[in-house]
Protein backbone atom coordinates (compact mmCIF):
# COMPACT_ATOMS: atom_id res chain seq x y z
CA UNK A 1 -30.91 -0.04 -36.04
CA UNK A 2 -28.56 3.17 -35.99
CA UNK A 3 -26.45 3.26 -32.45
CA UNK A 4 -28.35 6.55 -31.56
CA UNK A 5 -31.73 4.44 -31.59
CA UNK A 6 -30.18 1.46 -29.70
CA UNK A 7 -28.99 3.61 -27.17
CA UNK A 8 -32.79 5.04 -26.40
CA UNK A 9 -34.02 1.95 -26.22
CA UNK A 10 -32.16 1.05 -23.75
CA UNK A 11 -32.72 4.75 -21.75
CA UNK A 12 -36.47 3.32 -22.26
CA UNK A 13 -35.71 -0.09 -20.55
CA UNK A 14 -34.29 1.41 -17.44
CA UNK A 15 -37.21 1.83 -15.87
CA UNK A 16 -38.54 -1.54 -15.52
CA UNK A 17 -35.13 -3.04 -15.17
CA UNK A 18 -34.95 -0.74 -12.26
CA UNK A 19 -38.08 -2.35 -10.88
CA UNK A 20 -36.96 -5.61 -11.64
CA UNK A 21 -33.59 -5.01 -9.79
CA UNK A 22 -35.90 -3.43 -6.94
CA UNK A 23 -37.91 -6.33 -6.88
CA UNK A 24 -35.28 -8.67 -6.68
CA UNK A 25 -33.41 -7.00 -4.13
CA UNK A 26 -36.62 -6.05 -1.81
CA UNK A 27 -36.92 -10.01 -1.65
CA UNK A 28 -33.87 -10.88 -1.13
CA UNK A 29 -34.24 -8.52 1.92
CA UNK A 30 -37.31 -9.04 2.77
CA UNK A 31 -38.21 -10.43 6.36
CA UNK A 32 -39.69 -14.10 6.67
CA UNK A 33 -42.47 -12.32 8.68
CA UNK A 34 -43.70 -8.64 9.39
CA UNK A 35 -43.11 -5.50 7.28
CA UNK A 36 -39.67 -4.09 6.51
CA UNK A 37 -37.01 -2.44 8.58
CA UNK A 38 -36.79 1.07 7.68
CA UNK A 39 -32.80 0.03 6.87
CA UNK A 40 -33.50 -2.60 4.50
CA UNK A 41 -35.62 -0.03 2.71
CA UNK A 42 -32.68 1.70 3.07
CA UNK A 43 -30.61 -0.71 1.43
CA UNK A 44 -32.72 -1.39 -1.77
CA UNK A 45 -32.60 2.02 -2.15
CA UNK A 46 -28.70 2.36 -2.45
CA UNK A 47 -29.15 -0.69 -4.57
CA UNK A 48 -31.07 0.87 -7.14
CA UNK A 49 -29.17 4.32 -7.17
CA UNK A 50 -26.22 1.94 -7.94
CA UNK A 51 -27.47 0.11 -10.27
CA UNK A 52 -29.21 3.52 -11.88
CA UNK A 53 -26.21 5.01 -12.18
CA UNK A 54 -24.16 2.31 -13.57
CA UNK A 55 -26.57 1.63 -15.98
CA UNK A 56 -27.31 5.62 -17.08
CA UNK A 57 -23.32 6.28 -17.13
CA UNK A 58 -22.09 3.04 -19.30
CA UNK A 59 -25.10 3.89 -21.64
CA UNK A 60 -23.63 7.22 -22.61
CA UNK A 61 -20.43 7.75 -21.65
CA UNK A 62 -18.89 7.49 -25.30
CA UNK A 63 -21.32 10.23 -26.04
CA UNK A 64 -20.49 12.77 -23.41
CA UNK A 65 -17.46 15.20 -23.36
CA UNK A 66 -16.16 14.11 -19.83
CA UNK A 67 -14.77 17.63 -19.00
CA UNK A 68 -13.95 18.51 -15.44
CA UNK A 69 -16.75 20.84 -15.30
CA UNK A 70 -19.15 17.94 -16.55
CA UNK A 71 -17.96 15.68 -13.55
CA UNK A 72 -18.05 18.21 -10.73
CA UNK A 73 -21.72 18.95 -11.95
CA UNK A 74 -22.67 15.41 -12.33
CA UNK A 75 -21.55 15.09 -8.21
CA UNK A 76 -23.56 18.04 -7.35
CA UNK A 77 -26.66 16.93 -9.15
CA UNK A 78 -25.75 13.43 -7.12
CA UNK A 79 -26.45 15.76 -3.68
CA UNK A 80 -29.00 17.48 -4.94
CA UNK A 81 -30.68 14.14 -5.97
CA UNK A 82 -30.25 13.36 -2.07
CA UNK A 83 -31.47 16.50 -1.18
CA UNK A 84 -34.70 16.16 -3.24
CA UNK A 85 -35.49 12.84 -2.05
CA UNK A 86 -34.66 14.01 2.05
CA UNK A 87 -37.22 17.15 0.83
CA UNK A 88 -39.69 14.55 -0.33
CA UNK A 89 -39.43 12.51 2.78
CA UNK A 90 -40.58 15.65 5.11
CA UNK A 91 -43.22 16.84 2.65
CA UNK A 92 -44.62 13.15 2.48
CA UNK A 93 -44.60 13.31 6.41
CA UNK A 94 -46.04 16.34 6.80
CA UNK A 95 -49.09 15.57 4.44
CA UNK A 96 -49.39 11.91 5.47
CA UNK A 97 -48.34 12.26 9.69
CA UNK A 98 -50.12 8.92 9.82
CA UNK A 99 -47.78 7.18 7.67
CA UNK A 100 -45.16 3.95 9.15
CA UNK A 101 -41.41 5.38 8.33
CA UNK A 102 -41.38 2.19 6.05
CA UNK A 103 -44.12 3.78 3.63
CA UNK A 104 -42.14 7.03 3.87
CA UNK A 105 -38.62 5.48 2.83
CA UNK A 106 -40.10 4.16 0.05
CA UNK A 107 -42.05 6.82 -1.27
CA UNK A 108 -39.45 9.31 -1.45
CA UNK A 109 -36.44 7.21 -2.24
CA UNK A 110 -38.20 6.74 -5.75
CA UNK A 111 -37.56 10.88 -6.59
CA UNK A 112 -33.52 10.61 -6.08
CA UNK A 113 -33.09 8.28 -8.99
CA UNK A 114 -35.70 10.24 -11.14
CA UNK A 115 -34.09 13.52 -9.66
CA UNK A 116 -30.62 12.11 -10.98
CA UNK A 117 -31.64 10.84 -14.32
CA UNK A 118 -33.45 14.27 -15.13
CA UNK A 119 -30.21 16.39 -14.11
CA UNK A 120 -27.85 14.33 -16.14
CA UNK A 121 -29.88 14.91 -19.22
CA UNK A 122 -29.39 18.21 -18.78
CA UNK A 123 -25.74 19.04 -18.04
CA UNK A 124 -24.91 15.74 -20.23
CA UNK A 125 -26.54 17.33 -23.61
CA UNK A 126 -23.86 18.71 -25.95
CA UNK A 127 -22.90 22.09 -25.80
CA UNK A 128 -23.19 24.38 -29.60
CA UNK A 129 -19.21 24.47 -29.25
CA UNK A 130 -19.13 20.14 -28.64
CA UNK A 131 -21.29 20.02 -32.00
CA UNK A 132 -19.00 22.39 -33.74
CA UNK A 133 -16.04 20.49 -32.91
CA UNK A 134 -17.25 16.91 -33.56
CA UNK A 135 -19.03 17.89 -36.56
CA UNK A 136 -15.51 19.81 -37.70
CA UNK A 137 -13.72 16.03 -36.76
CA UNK A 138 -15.76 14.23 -38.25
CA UNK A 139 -15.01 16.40 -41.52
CA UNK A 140 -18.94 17.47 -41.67
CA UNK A 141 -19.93 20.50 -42.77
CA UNK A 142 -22.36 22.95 -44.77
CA UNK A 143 -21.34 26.22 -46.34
CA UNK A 144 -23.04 29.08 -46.94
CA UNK A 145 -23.53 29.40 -50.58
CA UNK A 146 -22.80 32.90 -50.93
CA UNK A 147 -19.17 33.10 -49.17
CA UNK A 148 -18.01 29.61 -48.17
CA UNK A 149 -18.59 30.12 -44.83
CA UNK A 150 -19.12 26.65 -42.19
CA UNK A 151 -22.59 26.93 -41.19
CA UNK A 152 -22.33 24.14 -39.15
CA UNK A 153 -23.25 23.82 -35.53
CA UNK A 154 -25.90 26.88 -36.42
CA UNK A 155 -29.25 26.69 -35.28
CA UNK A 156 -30.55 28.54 -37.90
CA UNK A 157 -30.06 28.22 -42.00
CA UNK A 158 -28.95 32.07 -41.99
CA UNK A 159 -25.11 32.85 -42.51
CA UNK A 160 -23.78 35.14 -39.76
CA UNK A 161 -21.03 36.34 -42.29
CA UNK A 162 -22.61 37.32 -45.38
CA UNK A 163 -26.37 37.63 -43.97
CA UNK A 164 -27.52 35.20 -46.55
CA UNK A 165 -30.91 33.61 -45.80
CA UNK A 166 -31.77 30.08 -47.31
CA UNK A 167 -34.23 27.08 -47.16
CA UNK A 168 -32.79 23.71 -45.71
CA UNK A 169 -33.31 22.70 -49.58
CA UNK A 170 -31.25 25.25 -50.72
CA UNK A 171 -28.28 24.55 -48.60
CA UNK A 172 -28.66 21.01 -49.68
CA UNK A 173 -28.68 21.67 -53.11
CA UNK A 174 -25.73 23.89 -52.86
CA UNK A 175 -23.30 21.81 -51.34
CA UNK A 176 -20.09 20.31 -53.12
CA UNK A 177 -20.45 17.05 -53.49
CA UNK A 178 -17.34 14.72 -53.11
CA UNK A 179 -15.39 13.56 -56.11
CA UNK A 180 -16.43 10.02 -56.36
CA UNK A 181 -20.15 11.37 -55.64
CA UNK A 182 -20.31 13.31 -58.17
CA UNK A 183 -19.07 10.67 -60.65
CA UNK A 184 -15.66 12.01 -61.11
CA UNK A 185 -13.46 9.16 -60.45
């Protein structure tokens, strides 16, 4: 199993070891008798964005370019998070007026870790310039048949230097090969 695959597992498993760490820590807060204080709720809730974050942020950190930029986003999609599940609180209120403050809390406390997860993936994901550059370190590239230029990072199989068009076949078929490839040793 490649590291990329590995690592989606694992995005797959946070889920239910989420719930299991919810579980675990609801109980562990849990009263001997009558339902929940709204603060324990509370609580398991900063519990879980903990361990959410933790988890999400050791998972891919060797994969993300850490810039400045990157981090200051990552803290305002932390607030925003916040912000969706306050939003979610007062819509769940207003639709259910009936419902205990417990069943509240724990309805809308769910969205700020699925809020967080969703805006990471997005200002996480590699820019066209990151792929350039760690395809250029890593020595990888394809050039353009016609004039030798580095294709990589393109989205397309069209070279914006010559014009040249090709099939993904072509530009495989086209490449150098290294020495020791090619049989010259």
């Amino acid at each position: 199993m490649t590291a990329t695959m590995a690592r989606l597992v694992l995005a797959m498993l946070l889920l239910p070891a989420a719930g299991a760490v919810f579980l675990l820590s609801f109980f562990a807060l849990a009263r001997p008798s009558g339902p929940p204080r709204i603060l324990q709720i509370v609580i398991v809730w900063l519990v879980i964005y903990a361990f959410v974050a933790v988890y999400w942020v050791l998972l891919w950190r060797s994969l993300v370019r850490w810039t400045a930029a990157r981090v200051a986003r990552t803290a305002v999609v932390s607030g925003l998070a916040l912000l969706v599940g306050t939003a979610a609180g007062f819509l769940f209120t207003a639709l259910a007026p009936w419902a205990p403050g417990q069943i509240v809390v724990l309805v809308a406390g769910g969205t700020v870790p699925i809020t967080w997860v969703l805006g990471t993936v997005v200002i996480w994901r590699e820019t066209p310039r990151e792929r350039a550059d760690r395809l250029q370190r890593l020595g990888a590239s394809v050039v353009c048949p016609l004039c030798g230029y580095n294709l990589a990072g393109l989205r397309e199989v069209r070279c914006p230097e010559c014009g040249g068009s090709f099939t993904l076949d072509q530009l495989a078929a086209t490449q150098p090969r290294p020495a020791a490839e090619a049989g010259e040793l």
